[in-house]
PDB file of N, CA and C in Angstrom:
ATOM      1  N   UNK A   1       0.842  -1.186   0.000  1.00  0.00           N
ATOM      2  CA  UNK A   1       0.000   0.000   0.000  1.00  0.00           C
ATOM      3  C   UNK A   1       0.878   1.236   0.000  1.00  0.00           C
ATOM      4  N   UNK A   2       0.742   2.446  -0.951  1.00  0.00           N
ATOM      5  CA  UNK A   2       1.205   3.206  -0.996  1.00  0.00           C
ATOM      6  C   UNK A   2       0.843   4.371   0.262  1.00  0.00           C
ATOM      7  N   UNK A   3       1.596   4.855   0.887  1.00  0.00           N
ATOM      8  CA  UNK A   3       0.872   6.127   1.863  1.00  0.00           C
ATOM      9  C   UNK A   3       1.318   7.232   1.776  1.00  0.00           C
ATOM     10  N   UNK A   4       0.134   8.370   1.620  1.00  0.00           N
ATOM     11  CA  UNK A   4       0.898   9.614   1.248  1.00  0.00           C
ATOM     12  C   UNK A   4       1.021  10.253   2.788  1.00  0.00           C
ATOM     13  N   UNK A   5       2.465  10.375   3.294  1.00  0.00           N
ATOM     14  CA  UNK A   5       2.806  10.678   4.543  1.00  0.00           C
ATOM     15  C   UNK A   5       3.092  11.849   4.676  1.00  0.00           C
ATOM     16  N   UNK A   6       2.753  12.920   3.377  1.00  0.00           N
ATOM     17  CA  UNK A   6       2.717  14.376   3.752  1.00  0.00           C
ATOM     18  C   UNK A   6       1.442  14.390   4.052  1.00  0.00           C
ATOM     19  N   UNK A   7       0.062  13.822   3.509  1.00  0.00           N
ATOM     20  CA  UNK A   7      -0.891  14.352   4.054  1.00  0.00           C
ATOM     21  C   UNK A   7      -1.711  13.683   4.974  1.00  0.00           C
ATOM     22  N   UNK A   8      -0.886  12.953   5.905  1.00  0.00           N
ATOM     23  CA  UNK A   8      -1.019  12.262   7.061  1.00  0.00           C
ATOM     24  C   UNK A   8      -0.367  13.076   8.089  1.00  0.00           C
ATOM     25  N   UNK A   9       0.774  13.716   7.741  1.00  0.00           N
ATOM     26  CA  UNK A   9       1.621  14.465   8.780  1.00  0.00           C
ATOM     27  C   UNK A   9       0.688  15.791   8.506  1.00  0.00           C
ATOM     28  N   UNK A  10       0.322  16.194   7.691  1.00  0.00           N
ATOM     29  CA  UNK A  10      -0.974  17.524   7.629  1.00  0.00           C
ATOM     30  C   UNK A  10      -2.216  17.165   8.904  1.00  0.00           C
ATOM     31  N   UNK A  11      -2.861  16.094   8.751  1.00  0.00           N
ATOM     32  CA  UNK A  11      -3.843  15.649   9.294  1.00  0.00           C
ATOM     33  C   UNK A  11      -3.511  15.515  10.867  1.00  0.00           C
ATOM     34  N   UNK A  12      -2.505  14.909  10.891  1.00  0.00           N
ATOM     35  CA  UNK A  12      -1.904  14.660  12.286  1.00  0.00           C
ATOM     36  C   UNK A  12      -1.372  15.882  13.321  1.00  0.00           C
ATOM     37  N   UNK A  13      -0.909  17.087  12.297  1.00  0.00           N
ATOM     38  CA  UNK A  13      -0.882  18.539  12.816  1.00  0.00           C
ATOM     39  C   UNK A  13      -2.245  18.799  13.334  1.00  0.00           C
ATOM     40  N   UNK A  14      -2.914  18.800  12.448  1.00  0.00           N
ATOM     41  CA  UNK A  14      -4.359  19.657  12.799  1.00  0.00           C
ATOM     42  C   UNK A  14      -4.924  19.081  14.157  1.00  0.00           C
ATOM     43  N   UNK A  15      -4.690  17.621  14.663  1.00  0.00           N
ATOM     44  CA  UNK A  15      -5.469  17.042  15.562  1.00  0.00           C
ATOM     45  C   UNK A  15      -4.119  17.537  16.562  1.00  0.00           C
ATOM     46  N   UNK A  16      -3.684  17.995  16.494  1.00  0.00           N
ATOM     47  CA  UNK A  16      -2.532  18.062  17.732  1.00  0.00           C
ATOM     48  C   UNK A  16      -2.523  19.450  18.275  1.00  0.00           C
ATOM     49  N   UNK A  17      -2.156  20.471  17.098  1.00  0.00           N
ATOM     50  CA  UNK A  17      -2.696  21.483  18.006  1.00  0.00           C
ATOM     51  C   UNK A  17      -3.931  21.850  18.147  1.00  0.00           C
ATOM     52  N   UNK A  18      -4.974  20.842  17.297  1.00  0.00           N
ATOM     53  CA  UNK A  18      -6.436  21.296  18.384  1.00  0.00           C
ATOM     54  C   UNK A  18      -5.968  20.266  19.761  1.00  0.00           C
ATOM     55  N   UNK A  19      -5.363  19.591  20.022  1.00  0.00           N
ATOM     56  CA  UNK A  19      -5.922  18.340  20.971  1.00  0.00           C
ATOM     57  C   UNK A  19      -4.559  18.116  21.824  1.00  0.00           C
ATOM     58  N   UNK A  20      -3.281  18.701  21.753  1.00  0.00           N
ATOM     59  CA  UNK A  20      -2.226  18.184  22.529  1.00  0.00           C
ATOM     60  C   UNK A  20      -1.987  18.834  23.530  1.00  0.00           C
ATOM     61  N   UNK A  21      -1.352  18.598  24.737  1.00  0.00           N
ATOM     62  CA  UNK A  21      -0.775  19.660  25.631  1.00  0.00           C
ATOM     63  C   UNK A  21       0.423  20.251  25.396  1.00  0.00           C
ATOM     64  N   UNK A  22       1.204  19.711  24.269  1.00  0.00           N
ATOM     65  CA  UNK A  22       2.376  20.558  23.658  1.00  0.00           C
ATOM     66  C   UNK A  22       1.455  21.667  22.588  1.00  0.00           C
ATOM     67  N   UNK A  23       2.448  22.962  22.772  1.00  0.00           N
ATOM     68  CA  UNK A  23       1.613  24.271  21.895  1.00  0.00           C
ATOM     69  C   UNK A  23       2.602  24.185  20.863  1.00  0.00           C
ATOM     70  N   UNK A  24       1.883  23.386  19.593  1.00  0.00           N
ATOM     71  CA  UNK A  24       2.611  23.168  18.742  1.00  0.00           C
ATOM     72  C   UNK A  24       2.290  23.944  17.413  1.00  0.00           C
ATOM     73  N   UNK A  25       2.698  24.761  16.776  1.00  0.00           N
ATOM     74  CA  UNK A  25       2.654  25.871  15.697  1.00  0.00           C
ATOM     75  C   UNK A  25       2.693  25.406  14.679  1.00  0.00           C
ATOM     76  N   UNK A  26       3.710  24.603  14.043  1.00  0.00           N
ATOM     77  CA  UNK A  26       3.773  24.378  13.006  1.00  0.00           C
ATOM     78  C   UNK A  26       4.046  22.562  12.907  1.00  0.00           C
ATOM     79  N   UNK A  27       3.586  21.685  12.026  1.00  0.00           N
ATOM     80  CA  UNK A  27       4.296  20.361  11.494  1.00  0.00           C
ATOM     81  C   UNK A  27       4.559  20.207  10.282  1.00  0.00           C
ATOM     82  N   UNK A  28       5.707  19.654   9.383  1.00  0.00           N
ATOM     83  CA  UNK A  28       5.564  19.666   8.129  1.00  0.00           C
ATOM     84  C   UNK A  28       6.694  18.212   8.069  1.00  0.00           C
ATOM     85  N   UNK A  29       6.493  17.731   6.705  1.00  0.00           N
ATOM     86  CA  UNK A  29       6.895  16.566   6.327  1.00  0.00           C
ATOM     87  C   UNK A  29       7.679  16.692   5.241  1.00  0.00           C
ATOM     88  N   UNK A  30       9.127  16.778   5.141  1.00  0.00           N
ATOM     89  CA  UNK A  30      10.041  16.513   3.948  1.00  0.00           C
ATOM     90  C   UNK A  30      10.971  15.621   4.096  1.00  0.00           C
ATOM     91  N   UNK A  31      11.247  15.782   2.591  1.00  0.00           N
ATOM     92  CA  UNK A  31      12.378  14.798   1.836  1.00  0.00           C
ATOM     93  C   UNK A  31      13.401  15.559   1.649  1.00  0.00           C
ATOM     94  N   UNK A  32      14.618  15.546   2.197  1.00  0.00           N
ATOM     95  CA  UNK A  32      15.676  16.122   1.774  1.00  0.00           C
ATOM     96  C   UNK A  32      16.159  15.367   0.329  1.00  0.00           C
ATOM     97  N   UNK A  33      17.170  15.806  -0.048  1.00  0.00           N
ATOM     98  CA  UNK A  33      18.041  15.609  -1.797  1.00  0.00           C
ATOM     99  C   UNK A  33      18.667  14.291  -1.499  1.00  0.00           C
ATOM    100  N   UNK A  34      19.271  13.876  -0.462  1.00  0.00           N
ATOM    101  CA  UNK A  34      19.564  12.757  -0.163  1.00  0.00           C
ATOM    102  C   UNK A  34      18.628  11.456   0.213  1.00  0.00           C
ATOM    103  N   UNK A  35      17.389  11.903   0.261  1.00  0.00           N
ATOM    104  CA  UNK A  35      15.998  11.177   0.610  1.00  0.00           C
ATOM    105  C   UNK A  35      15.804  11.012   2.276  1.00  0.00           C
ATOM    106  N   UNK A  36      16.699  11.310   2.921  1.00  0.00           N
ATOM    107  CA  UNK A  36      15.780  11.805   4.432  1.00  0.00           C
ATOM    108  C   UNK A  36      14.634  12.366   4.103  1.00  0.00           C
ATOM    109  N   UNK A  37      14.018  11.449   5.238  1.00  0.00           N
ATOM    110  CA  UNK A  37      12.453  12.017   5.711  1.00  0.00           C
ATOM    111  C   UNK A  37      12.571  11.980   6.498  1.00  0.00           C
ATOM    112  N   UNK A  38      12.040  13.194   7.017  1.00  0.00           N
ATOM    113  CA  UNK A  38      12.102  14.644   8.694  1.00  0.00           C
ATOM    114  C   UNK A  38      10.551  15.033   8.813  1.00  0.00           C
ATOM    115  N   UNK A  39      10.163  15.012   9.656  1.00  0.00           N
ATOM    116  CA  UNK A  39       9.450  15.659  10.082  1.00  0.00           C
ATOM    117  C   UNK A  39       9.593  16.711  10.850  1.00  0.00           C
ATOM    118  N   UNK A  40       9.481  18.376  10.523  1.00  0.00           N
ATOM    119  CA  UNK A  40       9.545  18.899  11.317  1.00  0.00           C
ATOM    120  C   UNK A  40       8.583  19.649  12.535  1.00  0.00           C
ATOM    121  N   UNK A  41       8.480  19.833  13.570  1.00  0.00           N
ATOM    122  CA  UNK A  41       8.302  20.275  14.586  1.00  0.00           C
ATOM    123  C   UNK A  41       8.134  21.097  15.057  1.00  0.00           C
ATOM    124  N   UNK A  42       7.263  22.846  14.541  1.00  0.00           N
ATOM    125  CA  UNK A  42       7.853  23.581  15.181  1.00  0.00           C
ATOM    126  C   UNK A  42       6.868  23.968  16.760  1.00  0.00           C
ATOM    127  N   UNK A  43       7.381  24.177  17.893  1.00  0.00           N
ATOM    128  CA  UNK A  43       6.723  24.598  19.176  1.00  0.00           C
ATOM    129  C   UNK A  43       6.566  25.969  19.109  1.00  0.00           C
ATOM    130  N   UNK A  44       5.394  26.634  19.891  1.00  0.00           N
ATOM    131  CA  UNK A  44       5.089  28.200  20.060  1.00  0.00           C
ATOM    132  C   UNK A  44       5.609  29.052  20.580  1.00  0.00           C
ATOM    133  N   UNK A  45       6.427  28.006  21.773  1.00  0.00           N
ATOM    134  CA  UNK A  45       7.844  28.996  22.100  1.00  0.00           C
ATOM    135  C   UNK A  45       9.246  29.126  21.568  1.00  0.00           C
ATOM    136  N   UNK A  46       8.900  28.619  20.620  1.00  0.00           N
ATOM    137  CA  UNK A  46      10.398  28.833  19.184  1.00  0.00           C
ATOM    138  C   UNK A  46      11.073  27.239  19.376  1.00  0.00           C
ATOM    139  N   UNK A  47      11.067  26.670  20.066  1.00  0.00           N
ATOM    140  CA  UNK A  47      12.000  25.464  19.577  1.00  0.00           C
ATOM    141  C   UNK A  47      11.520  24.669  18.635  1.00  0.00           C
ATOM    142  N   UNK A  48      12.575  23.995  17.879  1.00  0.00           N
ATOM    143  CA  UNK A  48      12.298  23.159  16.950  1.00  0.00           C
ATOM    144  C   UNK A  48      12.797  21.903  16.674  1.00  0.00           C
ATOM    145  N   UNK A  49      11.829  21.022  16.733  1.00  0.00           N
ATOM    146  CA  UNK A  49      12.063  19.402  16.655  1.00  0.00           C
ATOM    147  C   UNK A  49      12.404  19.255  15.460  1.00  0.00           C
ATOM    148  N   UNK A  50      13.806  18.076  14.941  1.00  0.00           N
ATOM    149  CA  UNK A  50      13.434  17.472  13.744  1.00  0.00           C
ATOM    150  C   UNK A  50      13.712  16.663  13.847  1.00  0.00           C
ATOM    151  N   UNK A  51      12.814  15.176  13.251  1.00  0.00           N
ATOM    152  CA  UNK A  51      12.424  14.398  13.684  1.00  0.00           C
ATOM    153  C   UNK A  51      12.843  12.963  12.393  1.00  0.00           C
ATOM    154  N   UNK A  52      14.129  12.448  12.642  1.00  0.00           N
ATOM    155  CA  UNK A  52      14.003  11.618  10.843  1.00  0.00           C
ATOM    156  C   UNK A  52      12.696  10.255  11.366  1.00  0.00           C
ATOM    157  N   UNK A  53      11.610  10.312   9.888  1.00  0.00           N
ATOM    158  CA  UNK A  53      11.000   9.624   9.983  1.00  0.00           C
ATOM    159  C   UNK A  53      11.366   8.331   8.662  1.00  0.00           C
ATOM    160  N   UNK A  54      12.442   8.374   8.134  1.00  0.00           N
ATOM    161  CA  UNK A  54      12.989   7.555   6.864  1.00  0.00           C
ATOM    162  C   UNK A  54      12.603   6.625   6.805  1.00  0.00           C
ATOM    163  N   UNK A  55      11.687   5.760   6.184  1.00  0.00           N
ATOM    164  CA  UNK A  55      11.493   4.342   5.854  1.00  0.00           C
ATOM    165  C   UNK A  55      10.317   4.458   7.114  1.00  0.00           C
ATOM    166  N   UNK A  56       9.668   4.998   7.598  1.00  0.00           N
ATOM    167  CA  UNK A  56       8.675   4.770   8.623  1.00  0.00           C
ATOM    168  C   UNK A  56       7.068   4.893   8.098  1.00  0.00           C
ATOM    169  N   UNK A  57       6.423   3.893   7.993  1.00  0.00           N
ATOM    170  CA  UNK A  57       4.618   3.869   7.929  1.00  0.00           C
ATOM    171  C   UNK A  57       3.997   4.839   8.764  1.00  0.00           C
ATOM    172  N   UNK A  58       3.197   5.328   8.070  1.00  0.00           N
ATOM    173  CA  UNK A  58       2.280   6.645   8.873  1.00  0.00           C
ATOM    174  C   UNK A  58       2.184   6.414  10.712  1.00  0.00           C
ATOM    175  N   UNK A  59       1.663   5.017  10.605  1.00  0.00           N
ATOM    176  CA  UNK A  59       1.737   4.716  12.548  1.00  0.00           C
ATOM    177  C   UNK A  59       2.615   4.675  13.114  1.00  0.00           C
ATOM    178  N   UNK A  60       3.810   4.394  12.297  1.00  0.00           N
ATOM    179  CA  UNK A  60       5.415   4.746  12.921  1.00  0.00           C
ATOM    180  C   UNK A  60       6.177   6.164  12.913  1.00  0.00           C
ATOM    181  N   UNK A  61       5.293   6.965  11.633  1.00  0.00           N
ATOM    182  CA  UNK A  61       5.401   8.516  11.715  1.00  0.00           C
ATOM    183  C   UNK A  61       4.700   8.814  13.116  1.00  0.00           C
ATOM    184  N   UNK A  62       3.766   8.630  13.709  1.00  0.00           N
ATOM    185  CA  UNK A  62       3.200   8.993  15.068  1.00  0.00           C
ATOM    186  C   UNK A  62       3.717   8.736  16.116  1.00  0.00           C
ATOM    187  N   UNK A  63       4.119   7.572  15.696  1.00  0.00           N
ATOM    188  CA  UNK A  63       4.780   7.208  17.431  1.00  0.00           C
ATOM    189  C   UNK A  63       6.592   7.901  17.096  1.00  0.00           C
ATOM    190  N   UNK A  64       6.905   8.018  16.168  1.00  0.00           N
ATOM    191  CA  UNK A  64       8.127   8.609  16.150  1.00  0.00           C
ATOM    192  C   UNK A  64       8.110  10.380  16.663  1.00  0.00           C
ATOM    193  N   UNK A  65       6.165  11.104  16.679  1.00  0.00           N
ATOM    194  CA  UNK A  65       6.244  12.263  17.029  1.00  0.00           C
ATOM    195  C   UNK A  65       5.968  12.437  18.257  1.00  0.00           C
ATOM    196  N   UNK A  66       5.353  11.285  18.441  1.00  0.00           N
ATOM    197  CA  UNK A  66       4.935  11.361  20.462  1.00  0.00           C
ATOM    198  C   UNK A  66       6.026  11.056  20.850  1.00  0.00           C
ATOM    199  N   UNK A  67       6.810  10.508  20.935  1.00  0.00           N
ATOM    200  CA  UNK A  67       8.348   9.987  21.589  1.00  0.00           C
ATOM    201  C   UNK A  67       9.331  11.296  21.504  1.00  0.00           C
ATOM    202  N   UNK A  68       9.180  12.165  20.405  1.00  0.00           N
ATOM    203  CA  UNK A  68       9.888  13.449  20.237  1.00  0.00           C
ATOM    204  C   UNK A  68       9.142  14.496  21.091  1.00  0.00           C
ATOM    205  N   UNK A  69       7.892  14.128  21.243  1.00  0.00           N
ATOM    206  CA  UNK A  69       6.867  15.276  21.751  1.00  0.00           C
ATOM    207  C   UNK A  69       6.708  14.951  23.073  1.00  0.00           C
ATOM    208  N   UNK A  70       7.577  13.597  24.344  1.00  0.00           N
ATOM    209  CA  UNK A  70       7.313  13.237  25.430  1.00  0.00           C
ATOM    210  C   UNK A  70       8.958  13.455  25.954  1.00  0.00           C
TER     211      UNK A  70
END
């Protein structure tokens, strides 16, 4: 099964800062030139997570952001 994990990491933003106790501003999902996949992180008080999600299934994109986000 193919998964489009940018617009899973879209979807997964929206439920987080309606729904998390981290005040989270921004999430976004890229591919660097070398093919890393990052998720980034950004918090409302300026720090910023980045998060490699490389070779990871959407449910392993999540638990790779709660483990960054705990």
């Amino acid at each position: 099964m193919n998964e489009n994990k940018r617009a899973f990491v879209s979807a997964l933003e929206t439920a987080l800062i309606l729904y998390s106790r981290e005040k989270i501003a921004k999430m976004e999902y890229a591919v660097t030139e070398s093919g890393t996949e990052l998720v980034k992180i950004q918090l409302a008080g300026g720090t910023t997570i980045m998060q490699d999600v490389t070779g990871d299934s959407c449910i392993a994109i999540m638990h790779d952001i709660w483990r960054a986000l705990s």
